[in-house]
PDB file of N, CA and C in Angstrom:
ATOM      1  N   UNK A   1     -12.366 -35.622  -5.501  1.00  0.00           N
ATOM      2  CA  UNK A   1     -11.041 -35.063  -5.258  1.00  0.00           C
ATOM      3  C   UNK A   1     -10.494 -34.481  -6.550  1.00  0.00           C
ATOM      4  N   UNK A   2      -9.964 -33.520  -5.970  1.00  0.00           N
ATOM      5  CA  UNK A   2      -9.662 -32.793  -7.821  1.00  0.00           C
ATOM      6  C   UNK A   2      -7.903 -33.150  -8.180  1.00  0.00           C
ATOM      7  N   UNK A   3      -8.174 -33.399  -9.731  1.00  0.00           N
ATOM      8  CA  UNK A   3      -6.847 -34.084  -9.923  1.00  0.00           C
ATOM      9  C   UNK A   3      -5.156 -33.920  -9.668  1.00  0.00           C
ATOM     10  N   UNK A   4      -5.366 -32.465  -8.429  1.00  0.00           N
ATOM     11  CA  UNK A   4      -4.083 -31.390  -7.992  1.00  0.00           C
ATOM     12  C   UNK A   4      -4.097 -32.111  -6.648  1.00  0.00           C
ATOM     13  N   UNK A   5      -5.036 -32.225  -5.909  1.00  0.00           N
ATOM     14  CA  UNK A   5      -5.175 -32.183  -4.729  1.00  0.00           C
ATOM     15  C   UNK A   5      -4.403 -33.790  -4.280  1.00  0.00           C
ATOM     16  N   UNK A   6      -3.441 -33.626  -3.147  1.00  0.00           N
ATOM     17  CA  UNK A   6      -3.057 -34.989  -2.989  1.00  0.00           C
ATOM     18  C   UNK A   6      -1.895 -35.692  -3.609  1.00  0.00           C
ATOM     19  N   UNK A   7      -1.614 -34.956  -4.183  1.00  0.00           N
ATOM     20  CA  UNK A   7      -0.830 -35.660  -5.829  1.00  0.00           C
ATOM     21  C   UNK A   7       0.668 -34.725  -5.321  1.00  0.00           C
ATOM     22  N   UNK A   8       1.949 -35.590  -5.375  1.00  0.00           N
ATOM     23  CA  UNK A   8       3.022 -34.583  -5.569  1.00  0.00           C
ATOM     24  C   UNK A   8       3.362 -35.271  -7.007  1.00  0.00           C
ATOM     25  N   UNK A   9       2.989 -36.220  -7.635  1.00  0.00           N
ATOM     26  CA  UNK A   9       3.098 -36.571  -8.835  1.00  0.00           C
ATOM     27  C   UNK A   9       3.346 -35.235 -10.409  1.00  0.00           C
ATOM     28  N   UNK A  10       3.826 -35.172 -11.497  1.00  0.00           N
ATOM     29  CA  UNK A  10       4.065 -34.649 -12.010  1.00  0.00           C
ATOM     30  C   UNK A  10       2.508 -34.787 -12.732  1.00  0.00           C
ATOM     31  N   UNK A  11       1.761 -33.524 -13.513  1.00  0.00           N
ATOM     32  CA  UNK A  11       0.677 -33.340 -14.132  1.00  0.00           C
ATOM     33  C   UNK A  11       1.187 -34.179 -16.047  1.00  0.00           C
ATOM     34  N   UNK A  12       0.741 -34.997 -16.557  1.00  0.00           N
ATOM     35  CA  UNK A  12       1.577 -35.089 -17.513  1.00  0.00           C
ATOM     36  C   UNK A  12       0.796 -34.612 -19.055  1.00  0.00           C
ATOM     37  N   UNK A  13       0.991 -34.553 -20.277  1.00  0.00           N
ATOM     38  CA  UNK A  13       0.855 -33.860 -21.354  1.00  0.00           C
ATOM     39  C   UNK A  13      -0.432 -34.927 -21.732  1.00  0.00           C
ATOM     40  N   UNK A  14      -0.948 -33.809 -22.686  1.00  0.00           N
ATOM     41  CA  UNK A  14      -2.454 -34.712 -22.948  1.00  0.00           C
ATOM     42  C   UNK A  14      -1.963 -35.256 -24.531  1.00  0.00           C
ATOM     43  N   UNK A  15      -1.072 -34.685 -25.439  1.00  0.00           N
ATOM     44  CA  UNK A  15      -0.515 -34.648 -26.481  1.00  0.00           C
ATOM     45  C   UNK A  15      -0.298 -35.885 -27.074  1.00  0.00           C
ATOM     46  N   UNK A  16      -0.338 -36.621 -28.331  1.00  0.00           N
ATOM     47  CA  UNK A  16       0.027 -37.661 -28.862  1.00  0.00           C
ATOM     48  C   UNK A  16       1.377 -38.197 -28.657  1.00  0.00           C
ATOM     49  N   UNK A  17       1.664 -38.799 -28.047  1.00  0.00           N
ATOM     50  CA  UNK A  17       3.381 -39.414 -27.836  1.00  0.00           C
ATOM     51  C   UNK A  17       4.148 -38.701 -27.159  1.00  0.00           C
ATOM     52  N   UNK A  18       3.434 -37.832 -26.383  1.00  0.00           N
ATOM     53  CA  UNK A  18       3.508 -37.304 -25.040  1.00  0.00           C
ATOM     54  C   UNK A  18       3.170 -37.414 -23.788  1.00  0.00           C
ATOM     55  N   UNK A  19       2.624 -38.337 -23.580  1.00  0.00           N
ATOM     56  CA  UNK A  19       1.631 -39.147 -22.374  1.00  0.00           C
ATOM     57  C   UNK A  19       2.258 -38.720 -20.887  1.00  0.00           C
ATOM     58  N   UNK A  20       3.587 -39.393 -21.414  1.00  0.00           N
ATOM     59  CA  UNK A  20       4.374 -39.698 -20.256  1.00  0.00           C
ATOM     60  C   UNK A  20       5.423 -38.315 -19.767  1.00  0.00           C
ATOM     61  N   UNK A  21       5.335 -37.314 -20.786  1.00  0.00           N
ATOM     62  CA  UNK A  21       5.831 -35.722 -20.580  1.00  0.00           C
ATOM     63  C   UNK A  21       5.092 -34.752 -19.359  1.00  0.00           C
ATOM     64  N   UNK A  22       5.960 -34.311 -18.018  1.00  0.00           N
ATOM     65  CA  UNK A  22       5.244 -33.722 -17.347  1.00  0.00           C
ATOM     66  C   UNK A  22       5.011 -32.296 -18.018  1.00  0.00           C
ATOM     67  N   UNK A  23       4.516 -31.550 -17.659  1.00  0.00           N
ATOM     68  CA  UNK A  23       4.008 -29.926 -17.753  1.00  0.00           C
ATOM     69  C   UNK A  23       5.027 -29.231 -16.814  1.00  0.00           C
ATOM     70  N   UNK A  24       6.042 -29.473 -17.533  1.00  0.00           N
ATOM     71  CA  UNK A  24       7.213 -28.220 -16.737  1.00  0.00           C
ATOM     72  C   UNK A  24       7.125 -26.861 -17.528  1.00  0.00           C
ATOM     73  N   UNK A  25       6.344 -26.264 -18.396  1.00  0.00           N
ATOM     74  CA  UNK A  25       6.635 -25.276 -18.599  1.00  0.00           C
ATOM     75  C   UNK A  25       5.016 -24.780 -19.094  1.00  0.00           C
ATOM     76  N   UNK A  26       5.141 -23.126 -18.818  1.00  0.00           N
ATOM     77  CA  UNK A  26       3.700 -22.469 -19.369  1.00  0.00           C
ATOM     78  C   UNK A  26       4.554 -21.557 -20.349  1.00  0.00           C
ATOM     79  N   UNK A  27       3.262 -21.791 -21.713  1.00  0.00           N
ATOM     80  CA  UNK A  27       3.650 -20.715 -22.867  1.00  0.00           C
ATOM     81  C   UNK A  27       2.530 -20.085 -23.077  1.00  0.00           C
ATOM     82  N   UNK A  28       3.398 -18.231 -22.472  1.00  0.00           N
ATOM     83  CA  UNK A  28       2.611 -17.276 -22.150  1.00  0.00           C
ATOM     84  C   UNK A  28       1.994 -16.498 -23.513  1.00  0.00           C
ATOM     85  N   UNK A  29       2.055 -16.724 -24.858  1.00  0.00           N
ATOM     86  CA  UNK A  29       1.414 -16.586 -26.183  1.00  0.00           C
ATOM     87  C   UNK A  29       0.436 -16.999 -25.969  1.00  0.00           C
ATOM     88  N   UNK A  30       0.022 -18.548 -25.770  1.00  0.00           N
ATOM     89  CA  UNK A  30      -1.074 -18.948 -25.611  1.00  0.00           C
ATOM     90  C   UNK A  30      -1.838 -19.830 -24.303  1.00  0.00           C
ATOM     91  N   UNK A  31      -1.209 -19.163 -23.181  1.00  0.00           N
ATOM     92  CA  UNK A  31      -1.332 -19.141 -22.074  1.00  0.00           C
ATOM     93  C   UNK A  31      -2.203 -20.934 -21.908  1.00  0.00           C
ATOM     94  N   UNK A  32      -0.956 -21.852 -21.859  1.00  0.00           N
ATOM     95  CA  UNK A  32      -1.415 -22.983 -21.678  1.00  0.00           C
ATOM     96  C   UNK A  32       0.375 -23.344 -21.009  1.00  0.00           C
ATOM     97  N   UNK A  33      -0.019 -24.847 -19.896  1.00  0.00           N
ATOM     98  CA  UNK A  33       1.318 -25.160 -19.825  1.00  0.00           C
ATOM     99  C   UNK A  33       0.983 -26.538 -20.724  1.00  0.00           C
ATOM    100  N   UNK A  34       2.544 -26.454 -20.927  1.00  0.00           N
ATOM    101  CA  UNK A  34       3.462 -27.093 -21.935  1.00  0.00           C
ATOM    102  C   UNK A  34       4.404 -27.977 -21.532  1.00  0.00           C
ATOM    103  N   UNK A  35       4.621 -29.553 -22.145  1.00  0.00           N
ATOM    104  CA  UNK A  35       5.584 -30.260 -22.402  1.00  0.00           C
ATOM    105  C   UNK A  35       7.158 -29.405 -23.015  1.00  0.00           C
ATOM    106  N   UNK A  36       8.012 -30.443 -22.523  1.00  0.00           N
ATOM    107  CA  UNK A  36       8.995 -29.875 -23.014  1.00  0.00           C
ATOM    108  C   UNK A  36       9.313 -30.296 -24.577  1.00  0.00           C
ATOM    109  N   UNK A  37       8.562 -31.232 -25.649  1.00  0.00           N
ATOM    110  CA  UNK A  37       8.510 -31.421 -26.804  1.00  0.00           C
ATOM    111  C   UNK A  37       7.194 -30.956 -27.517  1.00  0.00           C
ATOM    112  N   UNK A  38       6.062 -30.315 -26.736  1.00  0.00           N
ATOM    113  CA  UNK A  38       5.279 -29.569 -27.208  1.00  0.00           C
ATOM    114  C   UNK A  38       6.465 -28.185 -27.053  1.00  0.00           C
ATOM    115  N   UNK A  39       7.216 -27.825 -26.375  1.00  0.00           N
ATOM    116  CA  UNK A  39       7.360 -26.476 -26.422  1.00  0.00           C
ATOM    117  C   UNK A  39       9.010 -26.626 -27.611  1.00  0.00           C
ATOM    118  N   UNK A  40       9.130 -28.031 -28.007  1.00  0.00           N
ATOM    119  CA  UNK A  40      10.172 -27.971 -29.321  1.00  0.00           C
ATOM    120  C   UNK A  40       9.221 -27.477 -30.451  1.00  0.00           C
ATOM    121  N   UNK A  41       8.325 -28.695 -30.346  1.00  0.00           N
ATOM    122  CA  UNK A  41       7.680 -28.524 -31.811  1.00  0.00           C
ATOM    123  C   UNK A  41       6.305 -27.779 -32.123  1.00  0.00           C
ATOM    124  N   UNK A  42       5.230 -27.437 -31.231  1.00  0.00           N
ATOM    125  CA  UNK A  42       4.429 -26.417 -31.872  1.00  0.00           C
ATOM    126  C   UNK A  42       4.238 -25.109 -31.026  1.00  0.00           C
ATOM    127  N   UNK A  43       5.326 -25.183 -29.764  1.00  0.00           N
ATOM    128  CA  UNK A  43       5.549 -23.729 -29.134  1.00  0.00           C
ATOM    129  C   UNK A  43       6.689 -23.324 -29.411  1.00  0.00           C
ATOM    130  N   UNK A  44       7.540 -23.433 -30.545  1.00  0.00           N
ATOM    131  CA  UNK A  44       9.575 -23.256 -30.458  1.00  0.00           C
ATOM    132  C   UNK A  44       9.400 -22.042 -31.244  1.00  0.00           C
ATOM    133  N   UNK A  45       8.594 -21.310 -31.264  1.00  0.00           N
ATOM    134  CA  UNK A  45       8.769 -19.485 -31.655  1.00  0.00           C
ATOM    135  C   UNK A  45       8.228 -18.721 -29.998  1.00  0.00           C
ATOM    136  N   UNK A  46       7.264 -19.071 -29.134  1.00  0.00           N
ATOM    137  CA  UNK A  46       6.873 -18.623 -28.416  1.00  0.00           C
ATOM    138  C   UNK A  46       7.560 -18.391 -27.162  1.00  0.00           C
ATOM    139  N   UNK A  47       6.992 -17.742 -26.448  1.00  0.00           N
ATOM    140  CA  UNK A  47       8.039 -17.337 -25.122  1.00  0.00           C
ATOM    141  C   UNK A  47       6.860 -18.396 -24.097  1.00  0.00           C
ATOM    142  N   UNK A  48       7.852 -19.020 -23.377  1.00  0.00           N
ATOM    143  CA  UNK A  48       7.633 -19.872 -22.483  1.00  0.00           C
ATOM    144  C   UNK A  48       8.571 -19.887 -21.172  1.00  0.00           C
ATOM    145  N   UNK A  49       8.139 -20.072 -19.966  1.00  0.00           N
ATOM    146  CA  UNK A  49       9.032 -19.922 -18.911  1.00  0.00           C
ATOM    147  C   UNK A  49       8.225 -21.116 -17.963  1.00  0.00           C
ATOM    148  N   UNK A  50       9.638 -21.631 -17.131  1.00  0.00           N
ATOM    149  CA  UNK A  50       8.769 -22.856 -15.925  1.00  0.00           C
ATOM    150  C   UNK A  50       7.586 -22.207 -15.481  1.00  0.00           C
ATOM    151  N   UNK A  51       6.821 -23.270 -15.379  1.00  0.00           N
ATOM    152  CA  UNK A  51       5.523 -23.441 -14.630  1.00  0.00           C
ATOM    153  C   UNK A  51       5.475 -23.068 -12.860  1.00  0.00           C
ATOM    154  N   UNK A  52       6.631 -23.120 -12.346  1.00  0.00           N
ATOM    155  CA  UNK A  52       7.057 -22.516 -11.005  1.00  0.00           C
ATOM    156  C   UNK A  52       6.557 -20.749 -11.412  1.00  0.00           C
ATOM    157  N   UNK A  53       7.914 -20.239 -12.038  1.00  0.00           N
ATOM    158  CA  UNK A  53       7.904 -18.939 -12.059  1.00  0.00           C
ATOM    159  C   UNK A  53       6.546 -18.165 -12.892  1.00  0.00           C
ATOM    160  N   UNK A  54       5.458 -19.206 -13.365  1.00  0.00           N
ATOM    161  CA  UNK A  54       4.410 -18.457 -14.144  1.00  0.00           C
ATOM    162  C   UNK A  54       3.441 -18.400 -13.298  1.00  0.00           C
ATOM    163  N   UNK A  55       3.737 -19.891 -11.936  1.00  0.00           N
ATOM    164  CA  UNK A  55       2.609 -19.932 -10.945  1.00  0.00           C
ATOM    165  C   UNK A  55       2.808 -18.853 -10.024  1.00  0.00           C
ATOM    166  N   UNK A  56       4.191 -17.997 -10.116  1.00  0.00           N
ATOM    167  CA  UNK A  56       4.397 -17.243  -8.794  1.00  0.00           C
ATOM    168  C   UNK A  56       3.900 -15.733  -9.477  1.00  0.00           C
ATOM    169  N   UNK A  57       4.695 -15.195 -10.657  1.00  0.00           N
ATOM    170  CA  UNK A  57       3.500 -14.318 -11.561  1.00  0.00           C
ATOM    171  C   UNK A  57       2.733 -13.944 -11.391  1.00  0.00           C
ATOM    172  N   UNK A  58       1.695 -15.518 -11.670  1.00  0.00           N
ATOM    173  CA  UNK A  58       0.077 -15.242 -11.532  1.00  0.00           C
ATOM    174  C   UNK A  58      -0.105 -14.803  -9.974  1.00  0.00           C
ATOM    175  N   UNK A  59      -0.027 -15.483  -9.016  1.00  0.00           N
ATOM    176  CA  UNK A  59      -0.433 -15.414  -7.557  1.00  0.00           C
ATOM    177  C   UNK A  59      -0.189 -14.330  -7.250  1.00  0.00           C
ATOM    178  N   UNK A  60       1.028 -13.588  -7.473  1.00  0.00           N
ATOM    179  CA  UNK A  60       1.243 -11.810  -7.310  1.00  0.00           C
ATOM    180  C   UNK A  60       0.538 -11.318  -7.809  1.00  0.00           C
ATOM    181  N   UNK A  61       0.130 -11.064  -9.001  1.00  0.00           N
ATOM    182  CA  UNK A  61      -0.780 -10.593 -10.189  1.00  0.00           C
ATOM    183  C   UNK A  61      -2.507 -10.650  -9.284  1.00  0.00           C
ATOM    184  N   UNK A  62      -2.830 -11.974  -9.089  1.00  0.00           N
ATOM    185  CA  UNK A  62      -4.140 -11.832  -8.436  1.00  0.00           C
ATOM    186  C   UNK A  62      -3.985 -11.655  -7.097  1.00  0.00           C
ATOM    187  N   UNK A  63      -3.382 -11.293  -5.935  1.00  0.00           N
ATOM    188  CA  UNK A  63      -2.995 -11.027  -4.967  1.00  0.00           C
ATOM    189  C   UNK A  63      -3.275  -8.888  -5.037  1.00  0.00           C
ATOM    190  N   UNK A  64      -2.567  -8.383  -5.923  1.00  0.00           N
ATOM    191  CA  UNK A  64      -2.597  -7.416  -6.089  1.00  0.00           C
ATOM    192  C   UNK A  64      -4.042  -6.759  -6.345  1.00  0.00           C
ATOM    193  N   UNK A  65      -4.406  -7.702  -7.768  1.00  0.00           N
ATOM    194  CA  UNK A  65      -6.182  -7.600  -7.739  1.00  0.00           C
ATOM    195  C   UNK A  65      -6.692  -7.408  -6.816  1.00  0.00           C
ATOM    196  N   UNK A  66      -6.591  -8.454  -5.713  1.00  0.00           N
ATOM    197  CA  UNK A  66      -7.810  -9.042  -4.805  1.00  0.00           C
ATOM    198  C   UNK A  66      -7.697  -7.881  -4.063  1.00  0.00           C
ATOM    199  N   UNK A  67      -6.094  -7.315  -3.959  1.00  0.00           N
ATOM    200  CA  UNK A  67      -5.789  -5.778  -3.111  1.00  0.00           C
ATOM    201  C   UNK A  67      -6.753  -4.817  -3.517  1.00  0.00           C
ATOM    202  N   UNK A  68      -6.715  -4.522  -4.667  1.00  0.00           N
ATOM    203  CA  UNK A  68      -7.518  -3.832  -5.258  1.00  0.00           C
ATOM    204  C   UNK A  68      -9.131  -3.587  -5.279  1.00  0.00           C
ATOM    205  N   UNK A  69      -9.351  -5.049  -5.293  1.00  0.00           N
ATOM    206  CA  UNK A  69     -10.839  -4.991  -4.946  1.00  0.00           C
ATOM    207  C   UNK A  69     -11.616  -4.800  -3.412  1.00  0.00           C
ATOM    208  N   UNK A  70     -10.772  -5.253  -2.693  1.00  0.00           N
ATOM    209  CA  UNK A  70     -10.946  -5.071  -1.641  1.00  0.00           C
ATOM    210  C   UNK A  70     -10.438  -3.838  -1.450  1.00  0.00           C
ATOM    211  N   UNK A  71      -9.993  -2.164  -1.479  1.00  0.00           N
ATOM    212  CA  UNK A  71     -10.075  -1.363  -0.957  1.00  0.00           C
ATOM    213  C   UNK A  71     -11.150  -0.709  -2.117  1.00  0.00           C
ATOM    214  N   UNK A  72     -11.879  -1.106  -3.253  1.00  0.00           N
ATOM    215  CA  UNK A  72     -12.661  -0.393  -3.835  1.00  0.00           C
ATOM    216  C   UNK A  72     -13.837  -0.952  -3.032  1.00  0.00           C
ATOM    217  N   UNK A  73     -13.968  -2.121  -2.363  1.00  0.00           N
ATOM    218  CA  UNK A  73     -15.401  -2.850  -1.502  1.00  0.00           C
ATOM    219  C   UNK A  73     -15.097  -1.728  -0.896  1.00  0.00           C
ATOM    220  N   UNK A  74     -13.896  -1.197   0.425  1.00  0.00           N
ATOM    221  CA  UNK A  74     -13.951  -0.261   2.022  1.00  0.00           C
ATOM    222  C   UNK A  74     -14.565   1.266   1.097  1.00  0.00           C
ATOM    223  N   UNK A  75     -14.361   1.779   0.035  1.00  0.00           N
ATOM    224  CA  UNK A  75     -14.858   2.941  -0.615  1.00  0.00           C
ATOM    225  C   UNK A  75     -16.128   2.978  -0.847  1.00  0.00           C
ATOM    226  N   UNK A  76     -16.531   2.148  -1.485  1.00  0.00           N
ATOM    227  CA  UNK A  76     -18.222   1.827  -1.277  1.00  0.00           C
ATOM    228  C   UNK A  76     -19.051   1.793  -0.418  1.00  0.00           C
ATOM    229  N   UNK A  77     -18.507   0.910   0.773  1.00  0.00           N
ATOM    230  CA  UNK A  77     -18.912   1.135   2.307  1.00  0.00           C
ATOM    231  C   UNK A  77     -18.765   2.127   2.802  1.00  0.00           C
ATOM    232  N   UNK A  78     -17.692   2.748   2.503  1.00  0.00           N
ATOM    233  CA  UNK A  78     -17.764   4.422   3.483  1.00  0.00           C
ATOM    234  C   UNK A  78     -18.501   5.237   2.903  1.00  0.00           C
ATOM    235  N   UNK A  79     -18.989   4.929   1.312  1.00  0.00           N
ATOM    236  CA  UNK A  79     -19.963   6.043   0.805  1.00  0.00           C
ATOM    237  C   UNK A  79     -21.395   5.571   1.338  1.00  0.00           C
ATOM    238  N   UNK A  80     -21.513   4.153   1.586  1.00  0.00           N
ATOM    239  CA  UNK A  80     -23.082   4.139   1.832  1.00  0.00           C
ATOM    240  C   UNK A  80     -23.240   4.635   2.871  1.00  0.00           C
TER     241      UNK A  80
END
């Protein structure tokens, strides 16, 4: 079972004296999510936004792709 699946539990920080810190936020510099005292002390120059609005982002972002690839697959097929 993979460690998402099942779980409404919060994902928490792998970080030293952060254990118990969930991952409420992704910092899009170095495209990792982030504690909210990782994102004081070694993300507090970087741009970071909730982990909601980076998951909805992404899913548009590859949604659009997958659009994409799939009408370059129907172009290929109509040429063969």
């Amino acid at each position: 079972m993979d460690a998402f699946e099942g779980s409404n539990s919060p994902v928490t920080c792998g970080e030293q004296y952060h254990e118990h810190e969930p991952l409420e936020y992704y910092c899009r510099d170095c495209q990792v999510c982030i504690c909210r005292k990782c994102g004081l002390i070694s993300h507090h120059q970087h741009t970071m936004v909730k982990t909601q609005l980076a998951s909805d982002e992404m899913k548009t972002q590859m949604m659009a792709f997958l659009q994409n690839v799939k009408t370059e697959i129907d172009n290929v097929e109509k040429e063969m």
